[in-house]
C-alpha atoms as a PDB file:
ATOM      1  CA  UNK A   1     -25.995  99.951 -88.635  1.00  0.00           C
ATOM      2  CA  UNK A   2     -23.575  97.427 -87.402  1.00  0.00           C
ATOM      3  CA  UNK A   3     -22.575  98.794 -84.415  1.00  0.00           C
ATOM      4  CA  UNK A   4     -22.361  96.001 -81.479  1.00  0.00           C
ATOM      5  CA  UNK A   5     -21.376  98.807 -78.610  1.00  0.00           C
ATOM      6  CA  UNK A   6     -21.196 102.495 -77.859  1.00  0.00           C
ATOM      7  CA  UNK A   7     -18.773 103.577 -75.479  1.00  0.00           C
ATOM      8  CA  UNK A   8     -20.294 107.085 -74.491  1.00  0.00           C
ATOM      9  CA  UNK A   9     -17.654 109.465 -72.947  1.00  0.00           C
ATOM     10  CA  UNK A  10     -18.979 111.900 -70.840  1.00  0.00           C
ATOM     11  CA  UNK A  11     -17.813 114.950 -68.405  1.00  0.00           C
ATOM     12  CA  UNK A  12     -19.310 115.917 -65.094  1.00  0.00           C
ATOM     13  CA  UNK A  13     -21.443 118.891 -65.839  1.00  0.00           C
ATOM     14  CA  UNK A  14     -25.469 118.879 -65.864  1.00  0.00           C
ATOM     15  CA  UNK A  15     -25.349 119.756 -69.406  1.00  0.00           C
ATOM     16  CA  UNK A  16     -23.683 116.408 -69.751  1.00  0.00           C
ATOM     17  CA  UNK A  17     -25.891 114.651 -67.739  1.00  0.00           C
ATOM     18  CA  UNK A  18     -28.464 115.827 -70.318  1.00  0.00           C
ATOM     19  CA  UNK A  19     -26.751 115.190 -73.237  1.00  0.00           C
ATOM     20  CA  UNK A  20     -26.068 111.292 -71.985  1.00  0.00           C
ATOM     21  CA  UNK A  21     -29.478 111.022 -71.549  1.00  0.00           C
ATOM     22  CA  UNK A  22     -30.508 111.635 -75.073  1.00  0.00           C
ATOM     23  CA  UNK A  23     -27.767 109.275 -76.456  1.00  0.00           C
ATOM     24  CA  UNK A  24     -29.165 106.653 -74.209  1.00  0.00           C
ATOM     25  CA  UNK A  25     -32.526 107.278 -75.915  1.00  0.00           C
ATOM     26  CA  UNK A  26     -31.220 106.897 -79.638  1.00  0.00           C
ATOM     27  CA  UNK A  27     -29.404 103.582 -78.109  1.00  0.00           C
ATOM     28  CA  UNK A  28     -32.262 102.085 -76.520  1.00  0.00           C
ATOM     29  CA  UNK A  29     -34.016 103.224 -79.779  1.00  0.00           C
ATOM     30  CA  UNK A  30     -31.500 100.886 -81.756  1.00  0.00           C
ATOM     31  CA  UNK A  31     -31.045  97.676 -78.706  1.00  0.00           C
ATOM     32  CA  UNK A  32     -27.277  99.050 -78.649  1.00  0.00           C
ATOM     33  CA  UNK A  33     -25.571  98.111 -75.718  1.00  0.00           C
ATOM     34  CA  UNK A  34     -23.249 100.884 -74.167  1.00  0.00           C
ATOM     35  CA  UNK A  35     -20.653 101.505 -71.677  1.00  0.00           C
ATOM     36  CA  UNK A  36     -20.018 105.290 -69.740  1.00  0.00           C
ATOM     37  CA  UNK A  37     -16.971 106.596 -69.867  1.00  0.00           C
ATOM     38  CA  UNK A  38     -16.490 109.853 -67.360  1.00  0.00           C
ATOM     39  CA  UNK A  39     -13.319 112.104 -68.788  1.00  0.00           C
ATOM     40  CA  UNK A  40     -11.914 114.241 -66.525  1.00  0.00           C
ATOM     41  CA  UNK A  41     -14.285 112.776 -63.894  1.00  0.00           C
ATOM     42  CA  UNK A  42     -12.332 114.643 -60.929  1.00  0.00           C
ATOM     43  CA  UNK A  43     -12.895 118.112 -61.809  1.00  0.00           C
ATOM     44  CA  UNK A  44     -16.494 118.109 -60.662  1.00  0.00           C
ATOM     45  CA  UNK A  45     -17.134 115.710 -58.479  1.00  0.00           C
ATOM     46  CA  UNK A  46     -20.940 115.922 -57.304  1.00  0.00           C
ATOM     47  CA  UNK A  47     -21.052 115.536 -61.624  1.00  0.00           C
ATOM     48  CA  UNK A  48     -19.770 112.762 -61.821  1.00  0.00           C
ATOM     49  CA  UNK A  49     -21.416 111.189 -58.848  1.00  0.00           C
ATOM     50  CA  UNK A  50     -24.536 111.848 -60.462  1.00  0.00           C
ATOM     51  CA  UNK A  51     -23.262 110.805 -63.317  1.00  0.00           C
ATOM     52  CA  UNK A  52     -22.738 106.895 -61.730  1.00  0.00           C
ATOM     53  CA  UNK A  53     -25.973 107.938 -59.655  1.00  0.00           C
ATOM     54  CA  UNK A  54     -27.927 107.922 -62.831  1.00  0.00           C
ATOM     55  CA  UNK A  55     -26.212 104.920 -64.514  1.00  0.00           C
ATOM     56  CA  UNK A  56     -26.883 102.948 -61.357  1.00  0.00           C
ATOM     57  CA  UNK A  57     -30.848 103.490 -61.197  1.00  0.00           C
ATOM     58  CA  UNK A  58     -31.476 103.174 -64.691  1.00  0.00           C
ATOM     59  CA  UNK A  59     -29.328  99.813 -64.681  1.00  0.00           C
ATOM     60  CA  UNK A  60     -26.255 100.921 -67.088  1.00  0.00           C
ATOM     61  CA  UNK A  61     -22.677 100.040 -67.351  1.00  0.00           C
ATOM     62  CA  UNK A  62     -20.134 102.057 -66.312  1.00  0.00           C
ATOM     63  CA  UNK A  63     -16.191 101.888 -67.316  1.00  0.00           C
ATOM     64  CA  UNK A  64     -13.192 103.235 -65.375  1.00  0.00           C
ATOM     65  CA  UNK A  65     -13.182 107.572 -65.540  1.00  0.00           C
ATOM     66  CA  UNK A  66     -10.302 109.015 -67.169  1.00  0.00           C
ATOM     67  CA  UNK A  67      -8.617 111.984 -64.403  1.00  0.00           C
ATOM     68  CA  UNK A  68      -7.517 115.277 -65.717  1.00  0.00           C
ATOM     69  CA  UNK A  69      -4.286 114.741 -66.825  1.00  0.00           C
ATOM     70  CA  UNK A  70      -1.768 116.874 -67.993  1.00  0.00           C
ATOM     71  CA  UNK A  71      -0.474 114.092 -70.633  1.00  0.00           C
ATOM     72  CA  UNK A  72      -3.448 113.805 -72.773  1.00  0.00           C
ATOM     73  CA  UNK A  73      -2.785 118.023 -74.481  1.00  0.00           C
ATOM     74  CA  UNK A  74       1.099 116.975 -74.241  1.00  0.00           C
ATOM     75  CA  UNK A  75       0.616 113.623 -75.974  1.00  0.00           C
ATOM     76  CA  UNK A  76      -2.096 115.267 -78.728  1.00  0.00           C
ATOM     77  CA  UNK A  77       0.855 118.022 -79.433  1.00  0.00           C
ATOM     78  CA  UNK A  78       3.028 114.892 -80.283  1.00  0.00           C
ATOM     79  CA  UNK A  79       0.621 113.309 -82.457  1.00  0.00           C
ATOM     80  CA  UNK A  80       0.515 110.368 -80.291  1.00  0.00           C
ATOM     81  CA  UNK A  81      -1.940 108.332 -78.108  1.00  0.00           C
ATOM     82  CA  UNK A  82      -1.424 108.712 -74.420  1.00  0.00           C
ATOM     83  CA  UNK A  83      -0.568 105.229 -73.764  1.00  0.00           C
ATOM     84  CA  UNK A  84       2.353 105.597 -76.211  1.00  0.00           C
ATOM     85  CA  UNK A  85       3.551 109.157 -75.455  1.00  0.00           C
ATOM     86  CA  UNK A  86       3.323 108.832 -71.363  1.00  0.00           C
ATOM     87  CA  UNK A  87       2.290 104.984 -70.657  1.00  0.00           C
ATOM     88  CA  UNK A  88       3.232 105.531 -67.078  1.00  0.00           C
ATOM     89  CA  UNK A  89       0.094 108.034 -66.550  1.00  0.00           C
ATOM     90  CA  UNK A  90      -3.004 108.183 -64.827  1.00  0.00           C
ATOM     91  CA  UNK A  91      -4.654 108.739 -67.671  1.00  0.00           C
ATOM     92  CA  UNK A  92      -3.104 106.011 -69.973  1.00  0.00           C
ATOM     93  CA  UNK A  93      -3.733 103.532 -67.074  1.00  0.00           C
ATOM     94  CA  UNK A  94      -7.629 104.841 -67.010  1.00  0.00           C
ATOM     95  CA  UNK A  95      -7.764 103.731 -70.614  1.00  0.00           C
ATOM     96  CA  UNK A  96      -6.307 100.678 -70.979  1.00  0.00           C
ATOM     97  CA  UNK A  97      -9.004  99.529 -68.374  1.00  0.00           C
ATOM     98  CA  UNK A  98     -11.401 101.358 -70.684  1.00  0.00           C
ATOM     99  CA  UNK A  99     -10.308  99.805 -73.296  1.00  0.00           C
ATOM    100  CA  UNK A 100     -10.240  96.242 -71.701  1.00  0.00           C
ATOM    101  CA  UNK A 101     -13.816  96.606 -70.851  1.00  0.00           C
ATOM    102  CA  UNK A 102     -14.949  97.581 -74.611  1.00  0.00           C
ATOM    103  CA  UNK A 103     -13.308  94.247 -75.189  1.00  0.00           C
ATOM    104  CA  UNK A 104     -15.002  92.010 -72.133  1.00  0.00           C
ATOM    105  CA  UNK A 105     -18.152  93.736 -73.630  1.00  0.00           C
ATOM    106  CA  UNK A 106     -17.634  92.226 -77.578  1.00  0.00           C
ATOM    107  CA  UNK A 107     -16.700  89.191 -75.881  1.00  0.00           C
ATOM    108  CA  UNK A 108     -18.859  86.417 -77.060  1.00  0.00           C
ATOM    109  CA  UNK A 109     -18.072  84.636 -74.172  1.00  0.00           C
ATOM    110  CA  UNK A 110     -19.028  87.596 -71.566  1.00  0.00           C
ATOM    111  CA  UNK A 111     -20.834  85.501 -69.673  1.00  0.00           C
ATOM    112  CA  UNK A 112     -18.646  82.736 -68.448  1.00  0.00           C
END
């Protein structure tokens, strides 16, 4: 209860694909809006084409992907969140445009 968005992060594998679909159900279930994240979204890249394929015929949002980056394992051995421990990478530039989108979606003023 409560929740006013689900940011679903997925990976490019047909078990994936599966898994996203049943989350979907459980949101639709609920009327909870969601966004799709795709992590590491350039190790398989027919995956994460159908990935978007699927969001796009069934009408859903999709975020920026997050590439495999090397700086995510060396900034979780820090103790520290990407965009602190290496702000300059891919990966912390992915999320921050996540991140902005999360907050264009709780917007109240979305629309305008």
């Amino acid at each position: 209860t409560g929740v006013d968005l689900a940011l679903i992060v997925t990976e490019p594998s047909l078990s994936s694909l599966h898994d996203l679909k049943r989350i979907l159900g459980v949101l639709n279930h609920f009327n909870i809006p969601s966004l799709i994240c795709i992590n590491k979204a350039d190790i398989y890249e027919q995956g994460a084409m159908d990935i978007r394929m699927y969001a796009a015929q069934n009408g859903l949002e999709m975020t920026a992907d997050v590439p495999f980056d090397e700086s995510i394992p060396d900034a979780m051995i820090s103790g520290l969140p990407v965009t602190v421990a290496q702000p300059d990478s891919k990966a912390s530039g992915s999320v921050r445009l996540v991140w902005s989108d999360v907050l264009k979606q709780l917007s109240p003023d979305k629309d305008s």
